[in-house]
Structures are given as structure tokens and as C-alpha cells.
N, C-alpha and C. Protein backbone atom coordinates (compact mmCIF):
# COMPACT_ATOMS: atom_id res chain seq x y z
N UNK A 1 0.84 -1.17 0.00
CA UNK A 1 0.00 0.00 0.00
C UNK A 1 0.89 1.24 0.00
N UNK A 2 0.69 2.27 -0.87
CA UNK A 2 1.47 3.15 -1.03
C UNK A 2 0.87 4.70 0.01
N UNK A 3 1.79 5.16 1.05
CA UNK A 3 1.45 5.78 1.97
C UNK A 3 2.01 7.00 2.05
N UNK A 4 2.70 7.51 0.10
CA UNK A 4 3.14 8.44 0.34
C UNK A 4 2.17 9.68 0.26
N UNK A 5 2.66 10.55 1.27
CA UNK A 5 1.96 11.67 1.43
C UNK A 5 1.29 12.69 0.32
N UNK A 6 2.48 12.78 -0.68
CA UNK A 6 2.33 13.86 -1.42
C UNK A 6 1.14 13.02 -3.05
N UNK A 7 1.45 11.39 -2.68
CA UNK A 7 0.14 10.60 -3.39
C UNK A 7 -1.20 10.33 -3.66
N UNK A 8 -1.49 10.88 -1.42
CA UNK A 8 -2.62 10.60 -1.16
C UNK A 8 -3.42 11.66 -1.57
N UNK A 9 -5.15 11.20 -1.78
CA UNK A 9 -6.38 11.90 -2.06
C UNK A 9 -6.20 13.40 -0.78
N UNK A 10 -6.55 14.34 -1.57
CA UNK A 10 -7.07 15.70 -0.27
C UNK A 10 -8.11 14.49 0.59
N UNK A 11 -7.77 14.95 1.97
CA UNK A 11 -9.05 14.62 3.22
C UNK A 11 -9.05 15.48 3.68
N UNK A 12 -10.62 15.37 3.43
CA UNK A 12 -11.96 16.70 4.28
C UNK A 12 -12.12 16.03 5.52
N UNK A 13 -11.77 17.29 6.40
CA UNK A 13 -11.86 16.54 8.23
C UNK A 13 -13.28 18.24 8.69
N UNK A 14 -14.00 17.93 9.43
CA UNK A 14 -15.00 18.73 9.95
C UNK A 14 -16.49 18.43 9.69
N UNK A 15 -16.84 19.88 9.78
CA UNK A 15 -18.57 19.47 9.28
C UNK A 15 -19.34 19.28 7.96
N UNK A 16 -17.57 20.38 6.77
CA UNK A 16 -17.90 20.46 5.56
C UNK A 16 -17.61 18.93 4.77
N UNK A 17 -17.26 18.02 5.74
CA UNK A 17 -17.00 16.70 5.29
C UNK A 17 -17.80 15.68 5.25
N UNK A 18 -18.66 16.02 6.17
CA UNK A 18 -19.95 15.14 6.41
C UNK A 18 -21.15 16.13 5.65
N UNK A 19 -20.77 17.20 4.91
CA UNK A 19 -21.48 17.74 4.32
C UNK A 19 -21.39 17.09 2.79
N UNK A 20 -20.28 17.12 2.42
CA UNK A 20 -19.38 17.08 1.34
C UNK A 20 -20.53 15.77 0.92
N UNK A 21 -20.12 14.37 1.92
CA UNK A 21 -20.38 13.18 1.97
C UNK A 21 -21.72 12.95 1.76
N UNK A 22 -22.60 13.88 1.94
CA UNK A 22 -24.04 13.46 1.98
C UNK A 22 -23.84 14.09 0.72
N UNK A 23 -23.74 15.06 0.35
CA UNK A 23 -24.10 15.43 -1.02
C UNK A 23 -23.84 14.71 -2.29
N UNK A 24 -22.89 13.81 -1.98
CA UNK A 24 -22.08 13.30 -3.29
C UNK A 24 -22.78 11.66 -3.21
N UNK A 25 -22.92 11.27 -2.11
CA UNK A 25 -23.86 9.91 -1.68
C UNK A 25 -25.34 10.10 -2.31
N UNK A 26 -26.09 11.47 -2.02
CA UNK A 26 -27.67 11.70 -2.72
C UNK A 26 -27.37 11.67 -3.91
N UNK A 27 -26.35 12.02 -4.74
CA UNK A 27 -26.04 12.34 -5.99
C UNK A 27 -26.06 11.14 -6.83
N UNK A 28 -24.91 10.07 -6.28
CA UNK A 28 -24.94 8.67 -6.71
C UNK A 28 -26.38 7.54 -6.51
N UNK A 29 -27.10 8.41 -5.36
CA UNK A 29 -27.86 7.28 -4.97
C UNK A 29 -29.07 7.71 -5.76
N UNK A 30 -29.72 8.99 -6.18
CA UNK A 30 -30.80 9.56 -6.83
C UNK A 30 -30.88 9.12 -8.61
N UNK A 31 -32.08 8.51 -8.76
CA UNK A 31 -32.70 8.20 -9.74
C UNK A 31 -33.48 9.36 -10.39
N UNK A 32 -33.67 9.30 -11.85
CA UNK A 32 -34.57 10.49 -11.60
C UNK A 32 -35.91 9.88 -12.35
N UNK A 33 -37.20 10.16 -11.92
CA UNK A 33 -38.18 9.55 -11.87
C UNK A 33 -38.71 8.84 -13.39
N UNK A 34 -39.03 9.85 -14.47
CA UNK A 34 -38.77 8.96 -15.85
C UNK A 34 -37.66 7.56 -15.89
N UNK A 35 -36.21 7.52 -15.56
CA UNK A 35 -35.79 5.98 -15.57
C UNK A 35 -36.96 5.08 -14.53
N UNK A 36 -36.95 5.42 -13.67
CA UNK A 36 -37.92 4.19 -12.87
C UNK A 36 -38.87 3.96 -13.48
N UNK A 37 -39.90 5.18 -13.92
CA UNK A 37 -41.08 4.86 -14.68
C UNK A 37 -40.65 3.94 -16.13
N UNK A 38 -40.01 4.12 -16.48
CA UNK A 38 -39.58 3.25 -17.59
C UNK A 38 -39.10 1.69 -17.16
N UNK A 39 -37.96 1.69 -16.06
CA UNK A 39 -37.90 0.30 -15.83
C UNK A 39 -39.03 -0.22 -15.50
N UNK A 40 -39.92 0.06 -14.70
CA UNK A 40 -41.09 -0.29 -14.04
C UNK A 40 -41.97 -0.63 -15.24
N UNK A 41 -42.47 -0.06 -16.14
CA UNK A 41 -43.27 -0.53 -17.56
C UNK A 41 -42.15 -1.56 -18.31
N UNK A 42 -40.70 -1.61 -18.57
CA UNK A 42 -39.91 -2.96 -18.69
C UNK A 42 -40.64 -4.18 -18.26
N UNK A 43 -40.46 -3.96 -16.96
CA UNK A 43 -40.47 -5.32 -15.85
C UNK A 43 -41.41 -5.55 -15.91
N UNK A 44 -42.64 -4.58 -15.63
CA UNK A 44 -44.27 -5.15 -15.65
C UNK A 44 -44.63 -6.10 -17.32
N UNK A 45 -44.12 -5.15 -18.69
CA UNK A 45 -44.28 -5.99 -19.29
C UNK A 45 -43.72 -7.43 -20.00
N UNK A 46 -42.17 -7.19 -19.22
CA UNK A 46 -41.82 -8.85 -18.93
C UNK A 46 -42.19 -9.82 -18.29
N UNK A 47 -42.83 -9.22 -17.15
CA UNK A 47 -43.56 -10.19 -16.16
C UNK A 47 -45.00 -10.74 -16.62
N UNK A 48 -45.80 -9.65 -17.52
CA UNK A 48 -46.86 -9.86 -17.75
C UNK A 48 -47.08 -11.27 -19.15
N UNK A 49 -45.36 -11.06 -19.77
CA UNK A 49 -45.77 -11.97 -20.56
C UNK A 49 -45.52 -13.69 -20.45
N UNK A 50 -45.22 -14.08 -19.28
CA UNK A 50 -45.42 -15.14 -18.86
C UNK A 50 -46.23 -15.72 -18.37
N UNK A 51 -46.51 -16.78 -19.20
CA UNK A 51 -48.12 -17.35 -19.38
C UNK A 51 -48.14 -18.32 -17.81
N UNK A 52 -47.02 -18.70 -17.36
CA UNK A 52 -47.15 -19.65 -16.30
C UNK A 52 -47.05 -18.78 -14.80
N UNK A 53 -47.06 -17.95 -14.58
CA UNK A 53 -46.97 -16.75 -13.81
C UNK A 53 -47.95 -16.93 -12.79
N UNK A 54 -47.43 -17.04 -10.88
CA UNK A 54 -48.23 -17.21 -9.84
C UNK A 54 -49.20 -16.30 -9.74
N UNK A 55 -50.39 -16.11 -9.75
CA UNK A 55 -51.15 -15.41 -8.46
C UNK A 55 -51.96 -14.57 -9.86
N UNK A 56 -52.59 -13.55 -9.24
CA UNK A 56 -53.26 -13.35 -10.20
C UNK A 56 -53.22 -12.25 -11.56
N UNK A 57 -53.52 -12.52 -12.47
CA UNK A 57 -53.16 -11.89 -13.84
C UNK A 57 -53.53 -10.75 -13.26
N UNK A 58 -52.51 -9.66 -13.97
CA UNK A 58 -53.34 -8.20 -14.20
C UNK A 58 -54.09 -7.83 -15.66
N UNK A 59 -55.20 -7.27 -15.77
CA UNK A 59 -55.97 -7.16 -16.79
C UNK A 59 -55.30 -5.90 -17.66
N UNK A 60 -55.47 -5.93 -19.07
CA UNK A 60 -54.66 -5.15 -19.96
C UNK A 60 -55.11 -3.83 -19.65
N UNK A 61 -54.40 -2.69 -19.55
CA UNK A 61 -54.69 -1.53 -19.51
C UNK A 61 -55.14 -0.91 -21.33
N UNK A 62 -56.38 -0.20 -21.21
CA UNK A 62 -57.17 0.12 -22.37
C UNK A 62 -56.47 1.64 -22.24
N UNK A 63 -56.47 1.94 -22.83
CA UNK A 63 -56.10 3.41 -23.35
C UNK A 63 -56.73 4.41 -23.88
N UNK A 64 -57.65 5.26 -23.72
CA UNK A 64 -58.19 5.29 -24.69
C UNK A 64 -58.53 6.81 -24.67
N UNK A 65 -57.53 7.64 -25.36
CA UNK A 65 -57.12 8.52 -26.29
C UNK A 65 -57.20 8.61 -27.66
């Protein structure tokens, strides 16, 4: 492990560090709502097309525009 000083990452020590940390954690962790809505219509209509599928069917959504 290389422990030279002038190698290592800047470290944030205080409150702006645990500030720093939440901000960059919401950042990585935040979806933004169109991808979910999209995986979510994926998955539902992968799931929906298996004919051997437990419990009970969901009925086709009509559209009607």
C-alpha cells in the first residue's frame, strides 16, 4: 500500500465533510423519476408476458385517447 503523502487523495476533516459526503452519496444514490417509470413498464411488461406466472393476472390496460 502506497502511503506516500504527497500521493494521497485531499481529506476533508469537519462538518464540511460530512457535508461534502451526503451530497455526493444523494447524488450517486438519486434516480430520476422517468428511468424508474420506464424500468417499471420494462419489468411489468416482462412479467406480464409469462403465461405460467403465480397469483393473479393483471388485466390489460385500455387506453383510450
Amino acid at each position: 500500500m502506497n502511503t506516500d503523502p504527497a500521493t494521497l487523495p485531499e481529506c476533508h476533516e469537519g462538518p464540511e465533510a460530512a457535508a461534502h459526503f451526503d451530497s455526493e452519496v444523494r447524488f450517486l444514490l438519486s434516480v430520476p423519476r422517468p428511468l424508474i417509470e420506464r424500468r417499471e413498464r420494462a419489468y411489468r411488461k416482462k412479467v406480464d408476458a409469462n403465461p405460467s406466472r403465480r397469483g393473479p393476472k393483471r388485466k390489460s390496460a385500455v387506453v383510450a385517447e
